[in-house]
N, C-alpha and C. Protein backbone atom coordinates (compact mmCIF):
# COMPACT_ATOMS: atom_id res chain seq x y z
N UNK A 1 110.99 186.79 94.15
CA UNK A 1 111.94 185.96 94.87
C UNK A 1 111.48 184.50 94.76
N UNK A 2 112.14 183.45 94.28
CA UNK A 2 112.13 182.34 94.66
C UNK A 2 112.52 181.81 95.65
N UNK A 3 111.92 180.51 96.22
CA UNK A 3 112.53 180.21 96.98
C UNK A 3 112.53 178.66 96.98
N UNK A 4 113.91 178.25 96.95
CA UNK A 4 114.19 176.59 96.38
C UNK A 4 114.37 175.98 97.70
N UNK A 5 113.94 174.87 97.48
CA UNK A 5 114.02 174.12 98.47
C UNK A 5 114.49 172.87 98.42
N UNK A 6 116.11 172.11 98.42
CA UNK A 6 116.63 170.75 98.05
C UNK A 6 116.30 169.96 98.72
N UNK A 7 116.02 168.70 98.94
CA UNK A 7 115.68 168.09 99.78
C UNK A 7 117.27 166.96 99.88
N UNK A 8 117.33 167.41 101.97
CA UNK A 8 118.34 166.73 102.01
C UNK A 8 118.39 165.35 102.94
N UNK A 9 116.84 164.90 102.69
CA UNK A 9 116.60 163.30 103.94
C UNK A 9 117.41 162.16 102.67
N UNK A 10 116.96 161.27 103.80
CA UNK A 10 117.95 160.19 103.29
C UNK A 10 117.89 159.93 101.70
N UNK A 11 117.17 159.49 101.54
CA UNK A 11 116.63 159.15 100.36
C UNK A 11 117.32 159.98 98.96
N UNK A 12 117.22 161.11 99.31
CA UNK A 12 117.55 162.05 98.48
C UNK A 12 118.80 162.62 98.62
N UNK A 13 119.40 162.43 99.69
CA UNK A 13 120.75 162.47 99.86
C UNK A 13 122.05 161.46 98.87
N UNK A 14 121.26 160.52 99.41
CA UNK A 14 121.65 159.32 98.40
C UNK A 14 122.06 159.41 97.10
N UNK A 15 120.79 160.07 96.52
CA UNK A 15 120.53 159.99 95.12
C UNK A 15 121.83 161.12 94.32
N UNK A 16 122.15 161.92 95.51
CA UNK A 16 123.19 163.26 95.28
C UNK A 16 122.70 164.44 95.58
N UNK A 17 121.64 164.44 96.45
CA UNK A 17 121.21 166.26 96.91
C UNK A 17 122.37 167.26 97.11
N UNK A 18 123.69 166.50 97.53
CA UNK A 18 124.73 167.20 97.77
C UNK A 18 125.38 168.15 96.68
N UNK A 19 125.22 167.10 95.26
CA UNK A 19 125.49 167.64 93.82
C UNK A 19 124.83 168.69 93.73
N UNK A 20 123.55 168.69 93.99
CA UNK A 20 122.37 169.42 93.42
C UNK A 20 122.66 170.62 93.83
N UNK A 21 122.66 170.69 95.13
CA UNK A 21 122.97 172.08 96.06
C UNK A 21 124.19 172.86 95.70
N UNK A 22 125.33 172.24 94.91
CA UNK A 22 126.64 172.50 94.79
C UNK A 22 126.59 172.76 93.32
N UNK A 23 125.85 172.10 92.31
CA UNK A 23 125.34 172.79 91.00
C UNK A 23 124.09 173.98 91.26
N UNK A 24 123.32 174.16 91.94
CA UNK A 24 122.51 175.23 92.39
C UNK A 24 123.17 176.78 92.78
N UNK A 25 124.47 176.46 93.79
CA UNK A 25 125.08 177.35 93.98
C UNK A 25 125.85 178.43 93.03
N UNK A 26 126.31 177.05 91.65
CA UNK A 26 127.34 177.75 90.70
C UNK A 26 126.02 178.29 89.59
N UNK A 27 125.28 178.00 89.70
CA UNK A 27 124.10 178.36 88.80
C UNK A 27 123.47 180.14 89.34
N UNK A 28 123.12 179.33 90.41
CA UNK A 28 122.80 181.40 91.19
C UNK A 28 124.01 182.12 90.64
N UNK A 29 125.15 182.26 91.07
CA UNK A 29 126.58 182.86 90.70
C UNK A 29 126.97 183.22 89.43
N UNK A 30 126.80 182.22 88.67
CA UNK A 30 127.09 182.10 86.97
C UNK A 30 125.99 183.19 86.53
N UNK A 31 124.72 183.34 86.99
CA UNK A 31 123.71 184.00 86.66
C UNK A 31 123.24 185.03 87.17
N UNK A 32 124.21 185.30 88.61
CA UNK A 32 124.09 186.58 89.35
C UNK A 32 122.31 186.78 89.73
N UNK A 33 121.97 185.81 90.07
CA UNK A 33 120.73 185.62 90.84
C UNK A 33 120.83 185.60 92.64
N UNK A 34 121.77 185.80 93.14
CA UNK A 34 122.10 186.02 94.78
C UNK A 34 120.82 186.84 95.42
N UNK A 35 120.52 187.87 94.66
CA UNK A 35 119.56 188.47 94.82
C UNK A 35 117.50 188.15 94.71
N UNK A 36 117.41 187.11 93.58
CA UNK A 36 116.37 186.30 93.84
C UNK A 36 116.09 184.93 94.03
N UNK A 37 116.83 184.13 94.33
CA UNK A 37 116.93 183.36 94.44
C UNK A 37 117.77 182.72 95.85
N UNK A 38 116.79 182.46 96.90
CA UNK A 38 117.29 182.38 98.62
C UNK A 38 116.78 180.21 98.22
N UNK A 39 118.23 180.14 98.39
CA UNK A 39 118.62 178.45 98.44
C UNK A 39 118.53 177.83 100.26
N UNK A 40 117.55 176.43 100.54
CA UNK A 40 118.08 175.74 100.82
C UNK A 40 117.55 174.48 101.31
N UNK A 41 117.75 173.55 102.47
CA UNK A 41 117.55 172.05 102.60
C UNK A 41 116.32 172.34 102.84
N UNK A 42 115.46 171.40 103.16
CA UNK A 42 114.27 170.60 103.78
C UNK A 42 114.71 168.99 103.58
N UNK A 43 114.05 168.74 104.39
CA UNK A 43 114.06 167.36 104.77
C UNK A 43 113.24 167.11 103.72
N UNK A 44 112.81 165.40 103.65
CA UNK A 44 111.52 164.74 102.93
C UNK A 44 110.07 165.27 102.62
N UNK A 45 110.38 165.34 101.58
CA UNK A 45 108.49 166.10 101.02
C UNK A 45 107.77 164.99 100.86
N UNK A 46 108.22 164.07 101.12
CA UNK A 46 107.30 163.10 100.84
C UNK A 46 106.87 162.37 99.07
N UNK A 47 107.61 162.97 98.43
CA UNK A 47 107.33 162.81 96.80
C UNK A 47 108.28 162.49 96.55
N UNK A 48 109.38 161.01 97.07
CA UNK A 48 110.32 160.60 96.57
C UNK A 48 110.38 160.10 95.12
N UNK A 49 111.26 160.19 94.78
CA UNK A 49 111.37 159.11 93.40
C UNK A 49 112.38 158.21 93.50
N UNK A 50 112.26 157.44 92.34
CA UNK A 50 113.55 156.50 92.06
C UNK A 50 114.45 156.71 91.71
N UNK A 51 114.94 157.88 91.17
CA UNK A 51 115.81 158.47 90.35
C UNK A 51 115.91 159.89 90.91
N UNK A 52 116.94 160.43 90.93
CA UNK A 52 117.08 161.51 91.57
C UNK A 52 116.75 162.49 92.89
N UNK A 53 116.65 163.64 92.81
CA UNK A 53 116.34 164.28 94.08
C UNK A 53 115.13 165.00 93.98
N UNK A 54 114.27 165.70 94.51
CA UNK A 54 113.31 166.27 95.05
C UNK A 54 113.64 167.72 94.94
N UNK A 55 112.96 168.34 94.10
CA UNK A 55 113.43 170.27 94.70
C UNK A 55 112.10 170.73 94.82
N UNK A 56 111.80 171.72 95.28
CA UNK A 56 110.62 172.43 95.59
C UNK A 56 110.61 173.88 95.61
N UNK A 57 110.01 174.57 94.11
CA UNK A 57 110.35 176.08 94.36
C UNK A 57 108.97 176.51 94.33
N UNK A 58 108.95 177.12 95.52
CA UNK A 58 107.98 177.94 95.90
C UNK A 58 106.84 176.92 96.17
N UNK A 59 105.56 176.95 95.96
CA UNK A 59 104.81 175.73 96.02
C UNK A 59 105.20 175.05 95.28
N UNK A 60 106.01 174.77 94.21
CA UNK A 60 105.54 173.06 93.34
C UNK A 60 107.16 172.60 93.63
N UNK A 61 106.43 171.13 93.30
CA UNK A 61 107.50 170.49 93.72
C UNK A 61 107.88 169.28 92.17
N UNK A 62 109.45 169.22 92.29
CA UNK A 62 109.88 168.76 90.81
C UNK A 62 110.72 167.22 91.74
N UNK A 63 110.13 166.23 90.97
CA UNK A 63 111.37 165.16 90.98
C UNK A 63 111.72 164.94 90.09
N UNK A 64 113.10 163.43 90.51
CA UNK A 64 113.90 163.17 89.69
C UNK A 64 114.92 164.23 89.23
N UNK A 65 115.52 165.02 89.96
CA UNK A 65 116.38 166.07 89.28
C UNK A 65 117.83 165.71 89.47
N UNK A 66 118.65 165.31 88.95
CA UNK A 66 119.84 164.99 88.27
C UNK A 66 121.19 165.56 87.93
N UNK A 67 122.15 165.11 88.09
CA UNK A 67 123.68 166.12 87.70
C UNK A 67 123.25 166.17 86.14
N UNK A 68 122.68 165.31 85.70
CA UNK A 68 122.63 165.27 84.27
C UNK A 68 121.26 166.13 83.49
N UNK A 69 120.55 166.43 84.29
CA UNK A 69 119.04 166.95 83.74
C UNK A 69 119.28 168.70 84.69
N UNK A 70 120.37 168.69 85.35
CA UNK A 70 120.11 170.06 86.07
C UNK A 70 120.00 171.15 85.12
N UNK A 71 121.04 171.44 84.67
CA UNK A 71 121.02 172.44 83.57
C UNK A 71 119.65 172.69 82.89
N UNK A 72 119.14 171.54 82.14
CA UNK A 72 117.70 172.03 81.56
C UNK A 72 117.05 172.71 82.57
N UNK A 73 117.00 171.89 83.48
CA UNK A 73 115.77 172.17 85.11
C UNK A 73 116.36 173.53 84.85
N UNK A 74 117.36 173.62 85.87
CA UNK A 74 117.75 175.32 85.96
C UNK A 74 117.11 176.08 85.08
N UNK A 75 117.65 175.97 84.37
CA UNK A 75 117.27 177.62 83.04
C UNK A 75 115.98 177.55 82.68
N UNK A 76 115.10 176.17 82.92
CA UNK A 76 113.52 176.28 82.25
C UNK A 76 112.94 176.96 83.45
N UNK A 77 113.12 176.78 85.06
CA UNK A 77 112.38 176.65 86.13
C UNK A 77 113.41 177.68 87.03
N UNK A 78 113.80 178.39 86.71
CA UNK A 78 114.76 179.20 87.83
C UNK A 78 115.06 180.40 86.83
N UNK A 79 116.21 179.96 85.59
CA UNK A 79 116.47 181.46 85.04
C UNK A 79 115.19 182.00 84.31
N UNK A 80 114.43 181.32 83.16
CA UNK A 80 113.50 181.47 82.37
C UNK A 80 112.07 182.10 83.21
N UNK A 81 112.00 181.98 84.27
CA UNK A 81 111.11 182.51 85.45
C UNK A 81 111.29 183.68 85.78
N UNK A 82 112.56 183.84 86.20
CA UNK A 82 113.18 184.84 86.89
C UNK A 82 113.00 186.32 85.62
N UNK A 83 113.35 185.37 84.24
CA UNK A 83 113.47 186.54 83.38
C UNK A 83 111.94 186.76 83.11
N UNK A 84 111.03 186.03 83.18
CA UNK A 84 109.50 186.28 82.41
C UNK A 84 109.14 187.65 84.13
N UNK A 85 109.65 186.80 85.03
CA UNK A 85 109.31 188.37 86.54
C UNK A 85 109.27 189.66 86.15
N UNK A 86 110.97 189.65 85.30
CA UNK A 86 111.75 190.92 85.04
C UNK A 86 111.07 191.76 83.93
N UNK A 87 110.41 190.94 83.03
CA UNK A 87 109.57 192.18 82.68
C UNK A 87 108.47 192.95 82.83
């Protein structure tokens, strides 16, 4: 099980956490991950960036994540994980 964590304080709100969470959602779905993958906010981790939002799966934590960089993120750090579990 993963477990993601968007960050939705100011900062990162800003940047589009709202996107993120709303491309996160169609990503679990598209990929029928409902089952490992339990989505949701935290406030500020404290590891803002300049550019984008903050996610945090499981212990590590990724900035800069993007409407435009999600897709890679996703499938390197969520599906590609999920499948190395499965075997």
């Amino acid at each position: 099980m993963l477990i993601v964590k968007v960050c939705v304080g100011s900062s990162c709100y800003i940047k589009g956490s709202q996107d993120i969470v709303e491309l996160f959602e169609k990503g679990i779905e598209e990929f029928n991950l409902q089952n490992e993958v339990v989505l949701t906010g935290s406030f500020c981790t404290g590891k803002c960036n300049r550019e984008g939002v903050t996610i945090q799966i499981n212990d590590e934590v990724h900035v800069g994540i993007t409407r435009d960089n999600f897709r890679t993120f996703f499938k390197n750090n969520i599906v590609d994980i999920i499948e190395k579990k499965r075997m």
